[in-house]
Protein backbone atom coordinates (compact mmCIF):
# COMPACT_ATOMS: atom_id res chain seq x y z
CA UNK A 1 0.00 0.00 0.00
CA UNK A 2 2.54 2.42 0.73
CA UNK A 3 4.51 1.17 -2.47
CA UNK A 4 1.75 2.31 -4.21
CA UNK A 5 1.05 5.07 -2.63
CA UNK A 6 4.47 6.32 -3.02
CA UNK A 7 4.45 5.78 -6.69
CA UNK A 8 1.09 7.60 -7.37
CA UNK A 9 2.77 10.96 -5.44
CA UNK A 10 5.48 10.97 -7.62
CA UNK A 11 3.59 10.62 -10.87
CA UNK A 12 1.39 13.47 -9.57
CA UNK A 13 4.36 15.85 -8.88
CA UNK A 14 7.17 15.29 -11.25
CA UNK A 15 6.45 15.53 -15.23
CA UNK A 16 10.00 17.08 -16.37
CA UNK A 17 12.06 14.18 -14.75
CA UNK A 18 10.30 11.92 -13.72
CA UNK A 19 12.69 8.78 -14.45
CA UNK A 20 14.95 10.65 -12.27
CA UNK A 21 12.92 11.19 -9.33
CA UNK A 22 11.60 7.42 -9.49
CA UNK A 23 15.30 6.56 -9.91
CA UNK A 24 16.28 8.74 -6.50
CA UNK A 25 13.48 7.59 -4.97
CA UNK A 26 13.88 3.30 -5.60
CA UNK A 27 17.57 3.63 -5.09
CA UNK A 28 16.42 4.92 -1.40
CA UNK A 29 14.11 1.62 -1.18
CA UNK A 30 16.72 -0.34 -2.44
CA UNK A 31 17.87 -0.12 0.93
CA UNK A 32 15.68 -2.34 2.48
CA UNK A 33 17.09 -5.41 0.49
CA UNK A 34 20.10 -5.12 3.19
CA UNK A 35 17.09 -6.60 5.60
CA UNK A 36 17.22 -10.13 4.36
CA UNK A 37 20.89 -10.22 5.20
CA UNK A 38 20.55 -8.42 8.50
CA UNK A 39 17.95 -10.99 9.36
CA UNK A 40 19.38 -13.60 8.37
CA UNK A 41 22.61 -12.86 10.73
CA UNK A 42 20.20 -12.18 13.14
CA UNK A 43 18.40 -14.88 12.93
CA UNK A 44 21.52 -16.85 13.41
CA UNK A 45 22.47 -14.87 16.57
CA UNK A 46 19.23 -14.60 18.56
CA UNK A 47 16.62 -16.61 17.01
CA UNK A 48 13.54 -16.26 15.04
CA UNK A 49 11.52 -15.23 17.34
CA UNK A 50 13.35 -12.30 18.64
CA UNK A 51 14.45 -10.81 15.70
CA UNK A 52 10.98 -11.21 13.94
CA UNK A 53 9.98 -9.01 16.73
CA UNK A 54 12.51 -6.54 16.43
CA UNK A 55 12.25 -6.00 12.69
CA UNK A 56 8.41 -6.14 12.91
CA UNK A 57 8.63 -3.00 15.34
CA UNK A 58 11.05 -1.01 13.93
CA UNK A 59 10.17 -1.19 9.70
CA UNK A 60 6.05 -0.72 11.10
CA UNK A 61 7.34 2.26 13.17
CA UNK A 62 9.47 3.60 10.10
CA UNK A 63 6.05 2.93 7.57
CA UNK A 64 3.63 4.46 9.37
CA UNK A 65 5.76 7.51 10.18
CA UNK A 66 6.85 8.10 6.85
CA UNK A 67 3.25 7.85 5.76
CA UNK A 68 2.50 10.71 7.30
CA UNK A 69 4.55 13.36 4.57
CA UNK A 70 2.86 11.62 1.85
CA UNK A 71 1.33 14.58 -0.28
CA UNK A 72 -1.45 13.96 -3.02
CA UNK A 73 -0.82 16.41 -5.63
CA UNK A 74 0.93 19.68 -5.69
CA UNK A 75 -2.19 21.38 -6.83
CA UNK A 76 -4.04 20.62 -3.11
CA UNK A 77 -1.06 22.88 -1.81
CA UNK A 78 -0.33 25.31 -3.57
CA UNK A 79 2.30 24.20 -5.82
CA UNK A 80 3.26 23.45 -9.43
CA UNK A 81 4.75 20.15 -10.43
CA UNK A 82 8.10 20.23 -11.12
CA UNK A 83 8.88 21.60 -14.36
CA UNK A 84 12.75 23.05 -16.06
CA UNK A 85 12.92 26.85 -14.36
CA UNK A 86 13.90 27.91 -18.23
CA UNK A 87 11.09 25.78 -19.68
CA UNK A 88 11.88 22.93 -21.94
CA UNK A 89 12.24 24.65 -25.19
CA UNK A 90 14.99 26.93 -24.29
CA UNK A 91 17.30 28.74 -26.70
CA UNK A 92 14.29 29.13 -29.38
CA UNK A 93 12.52 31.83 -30.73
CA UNK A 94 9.20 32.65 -29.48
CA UNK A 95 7.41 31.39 -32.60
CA UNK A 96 9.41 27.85 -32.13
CA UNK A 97 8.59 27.63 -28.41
CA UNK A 98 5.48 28.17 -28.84
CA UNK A 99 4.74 25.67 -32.17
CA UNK A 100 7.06 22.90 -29.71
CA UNK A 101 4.93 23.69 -27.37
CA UNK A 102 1.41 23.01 -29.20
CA UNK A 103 2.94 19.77 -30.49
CA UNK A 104 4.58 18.97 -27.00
CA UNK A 105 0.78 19.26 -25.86
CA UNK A 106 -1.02 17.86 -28.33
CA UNK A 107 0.89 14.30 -27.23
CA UNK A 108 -0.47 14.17 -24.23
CA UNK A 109 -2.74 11.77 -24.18
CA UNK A 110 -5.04 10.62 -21.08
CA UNK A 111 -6.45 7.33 -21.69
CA UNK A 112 -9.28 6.11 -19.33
CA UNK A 113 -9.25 2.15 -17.93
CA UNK A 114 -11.32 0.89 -20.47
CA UNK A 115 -9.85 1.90 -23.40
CA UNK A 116 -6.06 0.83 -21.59
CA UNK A 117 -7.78 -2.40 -21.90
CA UNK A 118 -8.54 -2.58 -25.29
CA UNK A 119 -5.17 -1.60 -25.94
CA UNK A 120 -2.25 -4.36 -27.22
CA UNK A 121 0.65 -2.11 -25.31
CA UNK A 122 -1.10 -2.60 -22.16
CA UNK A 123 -1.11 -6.34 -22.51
CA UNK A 124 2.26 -6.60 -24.01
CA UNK A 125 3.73 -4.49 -20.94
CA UNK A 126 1.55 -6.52 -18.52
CA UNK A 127 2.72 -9.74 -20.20
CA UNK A 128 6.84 -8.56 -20.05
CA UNK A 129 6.13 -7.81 -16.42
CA UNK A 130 4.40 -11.73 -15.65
CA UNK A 131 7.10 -13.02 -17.00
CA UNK A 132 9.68 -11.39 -15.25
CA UNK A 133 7.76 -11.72 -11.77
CA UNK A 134 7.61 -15.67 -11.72
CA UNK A 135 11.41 -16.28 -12.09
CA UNK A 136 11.29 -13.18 -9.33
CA UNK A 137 9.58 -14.48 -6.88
CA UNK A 138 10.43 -18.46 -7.02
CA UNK A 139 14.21 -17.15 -6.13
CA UNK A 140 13.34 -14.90 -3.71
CA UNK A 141 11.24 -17.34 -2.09
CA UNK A 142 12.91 -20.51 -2.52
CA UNK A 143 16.39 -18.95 -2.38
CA UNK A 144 18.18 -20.71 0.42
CA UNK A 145 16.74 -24.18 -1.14
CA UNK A 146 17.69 -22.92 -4.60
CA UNK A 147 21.18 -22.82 -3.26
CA UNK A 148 21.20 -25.73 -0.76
CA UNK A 149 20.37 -27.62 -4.04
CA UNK A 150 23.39 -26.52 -5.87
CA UNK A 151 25.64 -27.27 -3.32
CA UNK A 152 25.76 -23.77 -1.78
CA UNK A 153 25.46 -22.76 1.86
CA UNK A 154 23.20 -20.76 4.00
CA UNK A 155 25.46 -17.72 4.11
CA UNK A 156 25.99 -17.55 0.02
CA UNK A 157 22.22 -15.83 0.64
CA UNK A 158 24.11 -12.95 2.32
CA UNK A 159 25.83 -12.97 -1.00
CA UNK A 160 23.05 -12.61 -3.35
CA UNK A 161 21.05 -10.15 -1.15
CA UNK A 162 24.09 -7.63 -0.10
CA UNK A 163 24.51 -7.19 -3.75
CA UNK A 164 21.26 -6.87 -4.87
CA UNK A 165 21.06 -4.13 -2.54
CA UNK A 166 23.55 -2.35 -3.78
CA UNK A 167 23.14 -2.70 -7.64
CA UNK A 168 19.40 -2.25 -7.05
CA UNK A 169 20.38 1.41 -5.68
CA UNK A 170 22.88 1.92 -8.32
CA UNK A 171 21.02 0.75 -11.37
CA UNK A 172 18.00 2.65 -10.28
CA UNK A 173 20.14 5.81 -10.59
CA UNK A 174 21.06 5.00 -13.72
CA UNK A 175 17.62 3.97 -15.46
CA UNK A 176 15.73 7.54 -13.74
CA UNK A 177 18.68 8.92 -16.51
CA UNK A 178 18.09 6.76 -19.28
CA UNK A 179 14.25 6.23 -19.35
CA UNK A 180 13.92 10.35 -19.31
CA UNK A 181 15.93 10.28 -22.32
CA UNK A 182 13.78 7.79 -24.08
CA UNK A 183 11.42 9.47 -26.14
CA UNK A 184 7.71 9.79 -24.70
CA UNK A 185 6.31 7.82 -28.27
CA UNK A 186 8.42 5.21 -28.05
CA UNK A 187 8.64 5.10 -23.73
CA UNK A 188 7.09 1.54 -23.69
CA UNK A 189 10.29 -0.09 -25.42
CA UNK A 190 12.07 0.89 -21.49
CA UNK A 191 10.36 -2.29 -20.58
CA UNK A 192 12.77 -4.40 -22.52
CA UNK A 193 15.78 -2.85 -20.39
CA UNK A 194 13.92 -4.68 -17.32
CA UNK A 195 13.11 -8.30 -18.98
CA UNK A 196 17.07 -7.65 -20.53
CA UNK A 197 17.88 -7.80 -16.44
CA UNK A 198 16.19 -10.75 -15.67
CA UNK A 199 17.41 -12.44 -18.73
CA UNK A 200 21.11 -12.08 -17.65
CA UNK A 201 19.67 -12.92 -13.78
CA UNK A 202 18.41 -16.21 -15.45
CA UNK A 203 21.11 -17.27 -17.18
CA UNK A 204 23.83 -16.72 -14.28
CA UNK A 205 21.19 -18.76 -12.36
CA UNK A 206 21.49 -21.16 -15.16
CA UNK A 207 25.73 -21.50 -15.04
CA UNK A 208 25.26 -21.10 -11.40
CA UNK A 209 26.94 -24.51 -10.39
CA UNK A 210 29.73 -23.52 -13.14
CA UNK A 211 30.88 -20.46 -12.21
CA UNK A 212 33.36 -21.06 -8.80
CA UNK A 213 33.48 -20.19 -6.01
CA UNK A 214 31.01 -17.90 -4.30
CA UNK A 215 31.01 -15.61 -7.58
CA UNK A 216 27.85 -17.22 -8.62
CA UNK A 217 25.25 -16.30 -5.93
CA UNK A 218 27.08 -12.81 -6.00
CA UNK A 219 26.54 -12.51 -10.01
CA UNK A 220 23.28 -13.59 -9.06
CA UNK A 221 22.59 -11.42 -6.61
CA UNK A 222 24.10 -8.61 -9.27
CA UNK A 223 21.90 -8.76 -11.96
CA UNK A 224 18.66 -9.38 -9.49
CA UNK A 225 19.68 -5.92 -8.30
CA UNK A 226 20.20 -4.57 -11.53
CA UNK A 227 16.35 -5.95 -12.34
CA UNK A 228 14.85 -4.61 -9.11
CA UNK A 229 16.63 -1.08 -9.83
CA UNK A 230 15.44 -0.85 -13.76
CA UNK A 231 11.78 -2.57 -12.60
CA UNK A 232 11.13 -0.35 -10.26
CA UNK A 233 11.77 2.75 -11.86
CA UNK A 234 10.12 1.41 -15.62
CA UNK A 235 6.83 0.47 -13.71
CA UNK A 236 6.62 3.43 -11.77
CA UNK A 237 6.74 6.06 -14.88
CA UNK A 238 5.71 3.66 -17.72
CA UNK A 239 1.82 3.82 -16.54
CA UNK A 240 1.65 8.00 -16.74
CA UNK A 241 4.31 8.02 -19.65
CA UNK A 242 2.03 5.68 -21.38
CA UNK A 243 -1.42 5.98 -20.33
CA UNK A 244 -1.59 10.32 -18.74
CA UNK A 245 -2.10 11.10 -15.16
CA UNK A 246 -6.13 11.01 -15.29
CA UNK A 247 -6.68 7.19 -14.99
CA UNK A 248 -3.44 6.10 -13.70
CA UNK A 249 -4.22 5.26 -10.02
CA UNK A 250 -6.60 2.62 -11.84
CA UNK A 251 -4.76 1.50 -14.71
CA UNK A 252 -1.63 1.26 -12.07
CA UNK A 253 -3.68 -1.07 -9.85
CA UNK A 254 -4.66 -3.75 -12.76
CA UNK A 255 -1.42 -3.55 -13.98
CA UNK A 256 0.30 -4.01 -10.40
CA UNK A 257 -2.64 -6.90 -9.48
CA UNK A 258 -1.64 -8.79 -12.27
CA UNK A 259 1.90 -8.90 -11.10
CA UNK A 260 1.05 -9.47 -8.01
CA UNK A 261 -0.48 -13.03 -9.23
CA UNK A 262 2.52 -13.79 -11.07
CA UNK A 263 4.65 -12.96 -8.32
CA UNK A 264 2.63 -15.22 -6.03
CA UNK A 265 2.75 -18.37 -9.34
CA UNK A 266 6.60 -18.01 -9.10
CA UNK A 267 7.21 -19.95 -6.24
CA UNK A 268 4.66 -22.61 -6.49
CA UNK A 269 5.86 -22.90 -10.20
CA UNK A 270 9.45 -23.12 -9.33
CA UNK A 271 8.77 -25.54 -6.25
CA UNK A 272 6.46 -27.95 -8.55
CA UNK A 273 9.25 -27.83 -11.02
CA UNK A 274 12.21 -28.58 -9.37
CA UNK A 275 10.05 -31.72 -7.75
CA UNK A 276 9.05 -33.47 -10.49
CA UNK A 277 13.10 -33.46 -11.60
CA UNK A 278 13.92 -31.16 -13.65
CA UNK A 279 17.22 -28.78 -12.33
CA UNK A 280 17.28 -25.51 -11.54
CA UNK A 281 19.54 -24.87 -15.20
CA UNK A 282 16.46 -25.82 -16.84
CA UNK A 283 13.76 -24.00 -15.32
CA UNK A 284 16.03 -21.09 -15.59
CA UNK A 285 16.86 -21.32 -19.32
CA UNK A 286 13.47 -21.81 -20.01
CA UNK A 287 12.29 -18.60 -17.98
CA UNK A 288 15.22 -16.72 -20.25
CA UNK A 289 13.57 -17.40 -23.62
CA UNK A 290 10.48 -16.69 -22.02
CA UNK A 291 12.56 -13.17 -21.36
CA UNK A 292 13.31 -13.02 -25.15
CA UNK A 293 9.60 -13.54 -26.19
CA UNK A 294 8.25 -10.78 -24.00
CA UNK A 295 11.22 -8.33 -25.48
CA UNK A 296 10.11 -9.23 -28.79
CA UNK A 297 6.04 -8.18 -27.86
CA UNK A 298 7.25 -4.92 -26.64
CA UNK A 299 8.92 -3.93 -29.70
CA UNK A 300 6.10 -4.96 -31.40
CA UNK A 301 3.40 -2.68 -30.33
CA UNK A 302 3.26 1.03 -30.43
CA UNK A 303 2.08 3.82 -27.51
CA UNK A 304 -0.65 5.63 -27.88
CA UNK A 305 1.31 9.00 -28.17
CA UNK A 306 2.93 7.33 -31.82
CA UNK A 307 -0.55 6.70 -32.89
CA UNK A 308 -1.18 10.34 -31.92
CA UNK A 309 1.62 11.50 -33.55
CA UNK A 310 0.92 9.46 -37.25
CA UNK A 311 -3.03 10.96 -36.47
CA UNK A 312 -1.86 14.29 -36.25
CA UNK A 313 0.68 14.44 -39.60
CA UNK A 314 -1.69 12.56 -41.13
CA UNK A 315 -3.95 15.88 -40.57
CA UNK A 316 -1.39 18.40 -41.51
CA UNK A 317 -0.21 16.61 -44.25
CA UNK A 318 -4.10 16.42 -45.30
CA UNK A 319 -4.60 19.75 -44.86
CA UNK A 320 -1.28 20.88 -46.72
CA UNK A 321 -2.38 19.07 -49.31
CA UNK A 322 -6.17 20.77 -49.58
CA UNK A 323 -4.20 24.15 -49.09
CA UNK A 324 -2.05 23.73 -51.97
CA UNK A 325 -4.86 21.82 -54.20
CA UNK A 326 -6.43 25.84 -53.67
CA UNK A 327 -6.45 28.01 -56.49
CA UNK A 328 -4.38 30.95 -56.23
CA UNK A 329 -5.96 34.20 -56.10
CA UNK A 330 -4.99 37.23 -58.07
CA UNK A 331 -3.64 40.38 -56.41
């Protein structure tokens, strides 16, 4: 709830940069992946019991306080959202500005839940996110068995979870930079940098029992990080980007529902799996083409701001036309 919450504030009061501001704000969450290895060492020390207690008190005391300097929308307060202080079209003449701006404008497009629906980017971005979500989930669930199975101990967990802290902080930097420079029409293709993550997570789960030493749960544990950083800064700008502001607390909570299931597939899928025989390399590789396939639907379909864009020249290309079609008057 407060995930959400959290992400429907900041679509609300950044337009200008808003990859970067998701980006500073999930490299911040990113923080909490140090919890797994904190409890786990805890856990170790002093027991379940005591440190379920602990952690229980002080993250639910952290939550709830935080909550509370959750703002809505600058609008209820006074306040713009977040815009260049010399405008976007700086450097050009008046009559530019102003023509970039009518055309910046005129690609805004708010798109209501029921027509998101009938749409096949809102599917194909739903679909890239499913499959990214089961392979997710079954080995953050089923990590420790994952790596009790390959021969690994309980502390290579520390491994995997101390750097997918950090790279999950680092990468989601890095995507708030990229994504913003991703053009608005073609915005929904940023969802191929996030199944491109989990695809390399996949396959060094694959050549996990190759790779010596304890540089496998740590590569692991890399390009998770790099995943979470890139997924949560892609799914927390790709609904507005895509869809406008006006219907995206609903659109948001389809698209995050349907996740959600996948998510909660993953680890019955992976345990089922791995119990009727077939190894961990396996399940993996198949996950990765399944990474491949949803690439290949995302690059397939285009945003509604393209089709806006093709509407629109198709207009002033029509109307050029008529206007030259004219005969001329005489002076």
């Amino acid at each position: 709830t407060v995930d959400f919450a959290c992400r429907h504030c900041l679509t609300h009061w950044f337009v200008q940069n808003r990859g970067l501001a998701a980006g500073a704000l999930n490299a911040m969450s990113s923080i909490g992946f140090v919890l797994p290895a904190l409890e786990t060492m805890s856990v170790v020390s002093y027991g379940w019991r005591d440190s379920a207690v602990l952690f229980g008190l002080v993250c639910g005391g952290l939550v709830v306080l935080s909550s509370l300097f959750l703002l809505s929308c600058p609008e209820d307060h006074g306040l713009l959202q977040s815009v260049d202080e010399e405008g976007p079209f700086c450097g050009a003449s008046p009559r530019d500005q102003a023509q970039a701006e009518f055309e910046d404008l005129s690609q805004t497009i708010e798109v209501s839940l029921r027509e998101a629906l009938r749409l096949p980017v809102f599917w194909a971005v739903v679909l890239c996110w499913s499959v990214m979500c089961i392979p997710w989930s079954g080995i953050n669930f089923l990590l420790a068995s994952i790596l009790k199975q390959q021969g690994f101990g309980q502390q290579d967990a520390v491994y995997v979870y101390l750097m997918l802290s950090i790279f999950s902080a680092i990468t989601a930097l890095f995507c708030g930079f990229l994504v913003d420079f991703i053009p608005k029409d073609r915005r929904q293709r940023a969802v191929a940098i996030v199944n491109g993550c989990m695809l390399f997570a996949l396959l060094a789960g694959a050549f996990l029992v190759q790779i010596p030493w304890h540089i496998g749960p740590a590569l692991l544990g890399i390009f998770l990080g790099c995943w979470e950083g890139c997924g949560n800064v892609v799914s927390t700008v790709i609904i507005p980007d895509l869809f406008g502001k006006k219907a995206a607390g609903s659109i948001r909570a389809v698209f995050m529902a349907s996740a959600q299931v996948s998510s909660g597939i993953g680890p019955l899928v992976t345990a089922i799996v791995m119990d009727v025989g077939i190894s961990f390399q396996y399940l993996c590789l198949m996950l990765a083409i399944l990474q491949g396939i949803g690439i290949l639907a995302i690059f397939g379909v285009t945003s509604p701001q393209a089709n806006a864009t093709k509407v629109r020249k198709k207009k002033k290309a029509k109307t050029a036309a008529s206007t030259a079609s004219q005969p001329l008057l005489a002076e």
